[in-house]
Protein backbone atom coordinates (compact mmCIF):
# COMPACT_ATOMS: atom_id res chain seq x y z
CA UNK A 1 165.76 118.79 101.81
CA UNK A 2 169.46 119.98 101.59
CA UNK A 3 169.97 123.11 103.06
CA UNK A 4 171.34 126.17 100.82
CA UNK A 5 174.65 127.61 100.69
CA UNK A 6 174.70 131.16 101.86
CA UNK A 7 178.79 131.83 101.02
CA UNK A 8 180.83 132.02 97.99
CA UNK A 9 184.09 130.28 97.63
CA UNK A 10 186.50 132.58 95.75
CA UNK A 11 188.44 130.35 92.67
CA UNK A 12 191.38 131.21 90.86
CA UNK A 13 195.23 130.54 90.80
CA UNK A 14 197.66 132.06 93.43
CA UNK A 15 196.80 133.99 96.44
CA UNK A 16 193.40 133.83 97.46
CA UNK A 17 191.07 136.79 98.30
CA UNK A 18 188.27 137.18 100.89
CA UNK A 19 185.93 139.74 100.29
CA UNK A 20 188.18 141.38 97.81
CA UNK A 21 191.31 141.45 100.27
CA UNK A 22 194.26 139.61 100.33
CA UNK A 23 195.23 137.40 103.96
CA UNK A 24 197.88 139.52 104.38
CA UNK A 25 195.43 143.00 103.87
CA UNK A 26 193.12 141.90 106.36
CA UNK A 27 192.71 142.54 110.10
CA UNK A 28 193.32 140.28 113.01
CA UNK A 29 188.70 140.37 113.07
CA UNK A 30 188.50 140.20 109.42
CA UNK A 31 190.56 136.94 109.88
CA UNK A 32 188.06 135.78 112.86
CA UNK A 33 185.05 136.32 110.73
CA UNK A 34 186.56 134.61 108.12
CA UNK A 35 187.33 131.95 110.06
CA UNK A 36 183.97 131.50 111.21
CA UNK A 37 182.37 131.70 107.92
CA UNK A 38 184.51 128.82 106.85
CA UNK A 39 183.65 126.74 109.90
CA UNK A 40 179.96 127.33 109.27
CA UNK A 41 180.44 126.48 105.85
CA UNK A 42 182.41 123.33 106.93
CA UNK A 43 179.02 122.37 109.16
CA UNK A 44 176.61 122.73 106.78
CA UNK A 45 179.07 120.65 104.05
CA UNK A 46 179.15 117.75 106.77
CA UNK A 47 175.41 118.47 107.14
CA UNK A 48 174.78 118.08 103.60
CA UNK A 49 177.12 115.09 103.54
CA UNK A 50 175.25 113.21 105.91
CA UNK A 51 172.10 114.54 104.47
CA UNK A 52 173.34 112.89 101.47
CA UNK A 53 174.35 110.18 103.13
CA UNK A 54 170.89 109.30 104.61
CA UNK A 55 169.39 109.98 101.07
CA UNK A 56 171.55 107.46 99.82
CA UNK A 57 170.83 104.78 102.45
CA UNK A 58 167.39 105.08 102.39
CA UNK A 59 167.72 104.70 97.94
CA UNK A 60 169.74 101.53 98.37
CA UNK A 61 167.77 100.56 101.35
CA UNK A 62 164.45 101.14 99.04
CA UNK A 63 166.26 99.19 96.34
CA UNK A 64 167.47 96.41 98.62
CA UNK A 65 163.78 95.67 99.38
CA UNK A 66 162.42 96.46 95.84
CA UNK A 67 164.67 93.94 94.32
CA UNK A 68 163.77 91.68 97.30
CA UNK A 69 159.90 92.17 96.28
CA UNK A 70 160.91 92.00 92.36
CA UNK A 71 162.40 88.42 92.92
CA UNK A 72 159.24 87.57 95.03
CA UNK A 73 157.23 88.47 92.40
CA UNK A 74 159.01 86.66 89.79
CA UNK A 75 158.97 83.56 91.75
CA UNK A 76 155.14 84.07 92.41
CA UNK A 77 154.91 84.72 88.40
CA UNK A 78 156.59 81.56 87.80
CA UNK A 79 154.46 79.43 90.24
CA UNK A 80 151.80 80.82 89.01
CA UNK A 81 152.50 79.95 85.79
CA UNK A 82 153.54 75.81 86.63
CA UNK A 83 150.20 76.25 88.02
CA UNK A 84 148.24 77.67 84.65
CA UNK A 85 150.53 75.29 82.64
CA UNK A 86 149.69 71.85 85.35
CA UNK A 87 146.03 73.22 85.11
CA UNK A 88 145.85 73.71 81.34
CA UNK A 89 146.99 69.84 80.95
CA UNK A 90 144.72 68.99 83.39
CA UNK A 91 141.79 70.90 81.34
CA UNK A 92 143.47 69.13 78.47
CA UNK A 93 142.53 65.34 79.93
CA UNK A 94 139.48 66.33 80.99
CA UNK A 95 138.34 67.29 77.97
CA UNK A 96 139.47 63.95 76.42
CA UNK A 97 138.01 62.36 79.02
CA UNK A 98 134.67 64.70 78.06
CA UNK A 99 135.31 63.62 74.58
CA UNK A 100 135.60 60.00 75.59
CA UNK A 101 132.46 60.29 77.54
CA UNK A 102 130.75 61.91 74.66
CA UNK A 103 131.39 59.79 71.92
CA UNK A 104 130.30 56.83 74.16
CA UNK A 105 126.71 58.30 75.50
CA UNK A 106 126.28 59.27 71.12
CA UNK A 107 127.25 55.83 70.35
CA UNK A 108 124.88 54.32 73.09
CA UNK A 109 122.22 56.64 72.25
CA UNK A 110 122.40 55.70 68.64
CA UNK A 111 122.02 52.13 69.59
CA UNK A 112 119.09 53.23 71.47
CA UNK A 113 117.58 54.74 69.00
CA UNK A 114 117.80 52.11 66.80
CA UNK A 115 116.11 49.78 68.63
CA UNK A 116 113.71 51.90 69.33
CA UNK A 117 113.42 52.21 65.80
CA UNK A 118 113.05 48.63 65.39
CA UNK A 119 110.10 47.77 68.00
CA UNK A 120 108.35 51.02 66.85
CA UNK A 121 108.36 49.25 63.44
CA UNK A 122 107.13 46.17 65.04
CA UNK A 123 104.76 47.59 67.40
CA UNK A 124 103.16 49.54 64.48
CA UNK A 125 102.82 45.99 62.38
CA UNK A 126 101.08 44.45 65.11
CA UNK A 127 99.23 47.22 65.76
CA UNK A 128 98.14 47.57 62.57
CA UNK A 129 97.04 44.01 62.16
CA UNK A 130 94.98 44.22 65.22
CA UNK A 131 93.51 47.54 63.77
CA UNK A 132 92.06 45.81 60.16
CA UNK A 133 90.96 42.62 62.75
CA UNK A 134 89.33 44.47 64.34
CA UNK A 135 87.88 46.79 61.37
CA UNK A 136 86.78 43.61 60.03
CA UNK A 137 85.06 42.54 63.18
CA UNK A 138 82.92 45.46 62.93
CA UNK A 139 81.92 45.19 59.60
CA UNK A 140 81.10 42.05 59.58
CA UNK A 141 78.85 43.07 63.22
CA UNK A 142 77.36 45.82 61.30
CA UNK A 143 75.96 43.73 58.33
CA UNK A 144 74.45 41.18 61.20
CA UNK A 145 73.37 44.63 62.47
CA UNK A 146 71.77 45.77 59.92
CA UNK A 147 70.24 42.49 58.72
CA UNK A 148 68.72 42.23 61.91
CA UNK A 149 66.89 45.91 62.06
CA UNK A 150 65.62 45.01 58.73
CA UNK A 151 63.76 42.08 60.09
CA UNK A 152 62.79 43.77 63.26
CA UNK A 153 61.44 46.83 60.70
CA UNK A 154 59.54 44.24 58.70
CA UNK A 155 58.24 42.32 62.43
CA UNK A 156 57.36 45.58 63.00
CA UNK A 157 55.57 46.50 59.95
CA UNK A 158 53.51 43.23 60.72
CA UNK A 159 52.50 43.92 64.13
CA UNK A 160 51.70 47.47 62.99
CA UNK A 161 49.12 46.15 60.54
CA UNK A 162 47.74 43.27 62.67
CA UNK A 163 47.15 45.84 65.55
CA UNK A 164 45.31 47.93 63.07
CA UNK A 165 43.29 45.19 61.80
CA UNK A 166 42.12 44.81 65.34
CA UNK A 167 41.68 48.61 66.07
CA UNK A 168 39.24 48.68 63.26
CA UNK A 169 37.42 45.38 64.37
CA UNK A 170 37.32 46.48 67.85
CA UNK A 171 35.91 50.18 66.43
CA UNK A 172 34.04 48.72 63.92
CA UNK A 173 31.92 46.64 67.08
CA UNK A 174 31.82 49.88 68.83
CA UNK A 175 30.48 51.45 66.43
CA UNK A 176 27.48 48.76 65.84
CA UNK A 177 26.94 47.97 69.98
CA UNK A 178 26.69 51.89 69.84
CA UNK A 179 24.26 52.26 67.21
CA UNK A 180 22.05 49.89 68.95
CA UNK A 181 22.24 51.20 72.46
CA UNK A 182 21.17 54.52 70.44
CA UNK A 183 17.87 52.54 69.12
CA UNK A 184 16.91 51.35 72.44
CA UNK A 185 17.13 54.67 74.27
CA UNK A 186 15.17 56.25 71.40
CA UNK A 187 12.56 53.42 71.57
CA UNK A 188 12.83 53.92 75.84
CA UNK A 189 12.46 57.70 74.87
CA UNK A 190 9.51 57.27 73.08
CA UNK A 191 8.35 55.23 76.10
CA UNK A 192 8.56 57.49 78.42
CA UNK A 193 7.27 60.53 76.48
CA UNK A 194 3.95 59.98 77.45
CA UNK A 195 4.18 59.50 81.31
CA UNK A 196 6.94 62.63 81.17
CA UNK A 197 4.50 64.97 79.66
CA UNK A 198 1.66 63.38 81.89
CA UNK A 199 3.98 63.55 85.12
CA UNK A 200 5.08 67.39 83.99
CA UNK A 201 1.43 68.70 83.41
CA UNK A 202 0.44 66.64 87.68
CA UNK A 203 3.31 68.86 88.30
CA UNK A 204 1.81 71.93 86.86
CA UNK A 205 -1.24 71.95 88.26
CA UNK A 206 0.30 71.00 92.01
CA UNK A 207 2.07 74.20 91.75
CA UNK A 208 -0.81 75.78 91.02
CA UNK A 209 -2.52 74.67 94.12
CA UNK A 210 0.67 75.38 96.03
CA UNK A 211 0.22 78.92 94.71
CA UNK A 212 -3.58 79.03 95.63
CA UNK A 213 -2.56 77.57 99.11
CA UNK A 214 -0.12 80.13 99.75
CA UNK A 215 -2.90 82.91 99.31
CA UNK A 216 -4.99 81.41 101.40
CA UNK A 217 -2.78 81.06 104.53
CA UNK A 218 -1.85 84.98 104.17
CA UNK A 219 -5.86 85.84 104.17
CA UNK A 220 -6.17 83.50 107.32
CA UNK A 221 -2.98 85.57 108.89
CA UNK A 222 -4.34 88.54 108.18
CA UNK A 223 -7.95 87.58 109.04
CA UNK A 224 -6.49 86.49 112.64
CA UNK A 225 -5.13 89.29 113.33
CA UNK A 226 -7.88 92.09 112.47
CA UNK A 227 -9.69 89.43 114.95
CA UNK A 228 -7.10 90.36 118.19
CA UNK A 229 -7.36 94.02 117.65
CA UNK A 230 -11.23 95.31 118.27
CA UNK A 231 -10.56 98.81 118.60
CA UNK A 232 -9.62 99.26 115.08
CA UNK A 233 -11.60 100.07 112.44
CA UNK A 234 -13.18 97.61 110.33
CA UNK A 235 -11.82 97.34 106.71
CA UNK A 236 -12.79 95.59 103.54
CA UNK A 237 -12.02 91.53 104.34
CA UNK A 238 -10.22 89.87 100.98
CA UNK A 239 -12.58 88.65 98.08
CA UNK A 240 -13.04 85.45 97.47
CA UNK A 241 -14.01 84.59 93.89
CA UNK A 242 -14.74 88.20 93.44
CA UNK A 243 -16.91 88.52 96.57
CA UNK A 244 -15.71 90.41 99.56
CA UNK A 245 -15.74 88.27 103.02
CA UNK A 246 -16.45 89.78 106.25
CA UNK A 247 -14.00 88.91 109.33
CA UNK A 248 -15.19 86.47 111.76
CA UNK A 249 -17.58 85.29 109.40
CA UNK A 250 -16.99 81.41 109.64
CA UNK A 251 -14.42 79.19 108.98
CA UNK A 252 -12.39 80.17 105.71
CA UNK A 253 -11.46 77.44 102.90
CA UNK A 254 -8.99 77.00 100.91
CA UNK A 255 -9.35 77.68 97.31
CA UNK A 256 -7.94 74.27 96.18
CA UNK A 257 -10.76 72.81 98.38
């Protein structure tokens, strides 16, 4: 920053005047400080004037190099622009090359498709021959089919009523070889009625005697023992046919005797 003035310069025509008095008013130290304040005015001028001067260095210094950088800038503007312009034509062929490309991979795939078009066509012909061969194959297997469970039903039918025709036969002899194997065992039970009822009554009258037997043996028992004990007193000996027998009497029998 400049430094300020601090003096005044008095202007006007003629004589001049410091501090209101004329050079030839003033006194020998009036003239001294005058002098001085001039000189230190003169310094700070030629301080300000280099001041200046520096300011003005450092502008067209600053300028120097801004116009420097301008011109670099324009030069780097224009490169860059040969470069956008060289890379715009170079977008431009490759999109006619893209183009190019384009319209030949449509063109081939319409060709494609075409042809695909035309052996789907044939395919489906052939396909649909073979189909109605092959729906008149079947057909023609399902009549045989069917022609040939009818005469298994009717084989059937026959061997149904043949093997009932025999079931009946064979149940119908059945029926008769049972009916006389009944006869015989009632004529064998008839038979053997008499002997059974004979055999049964033997049988009742041996259990009698078994019964009768049984008695017996407990009167002997009972008999033999009163007979090994002397000491005790005699008591009534079992009846016999309603008659009381004495112990040690003899030899007893048995009833079935």
């Amino acid at each position: 920053m400049a430094p300020k003035r601090k003096g005044k310069k008095g202007k006007g025509k003629g004589t001049p005047v410091v501090d209101g008095l004329a050079p030839e008013d003033m006194s020998k130290e009036q003239v001294e400080e005058h002098v001085c304040r001039i000189r230190e005015e003169l310094d700070r001028e030629r301080e300000e004037r280099n001041y200046f001067q520096l300011e003005r260095d450092k502008i067209h210094t600053f300028w120097e190099i801004t116009r420097r950088q301008l011109e670099e800038k324009k030069a780097e503007l224009r490169n860059k622009d040969r470069e956008m312009e060289e890379a715009e034509e170079r977008h431009q062929v490759e999109i006619k090359v893209y183009k190019q490309k384009v319209k030949h991979l449509l063109y081939e795939h319409q060709n494609n498709l075409t042809e695909m078009k035309a052996e789907g066509t044939v395919v489906m012909k052939l396909a649909q021959k073979e189909h109605c061969a092959q729906e008149d194959m079947l057909r023609k297997d399902m009549r045989a089919l069917k022609v040939e469970l009818k005469e298994q039903e009717l084989a059937n039918e026959v061997v149904v009523k043949n093997l009932r025709l025999e079931q009946m036969e064979d149940m119908r002899k059945k029926e008769e070889h049972l009916e006389k194997e009944m006869a015989e065992v009632s004529v064998q039970n008839k038979r053997l009625a008499d002997p059974l009822q004979k055999a049964r009554d033997e049988m009742n009258e041996m259990q009698k005697k078994l019964g009768n037997y049984e008695r017996d043996k407990q009167i002997l028992v009972v008999s033999l023992h009163l007979n090994s004990s002397p000491a005790s007193a005699p008591s009534p000996g079992p009846r016999r046919g309603g008659r009381p027998v004495k112990a040690g009497s003899g030899e007893l029998r048995p009833s079935f005797l």
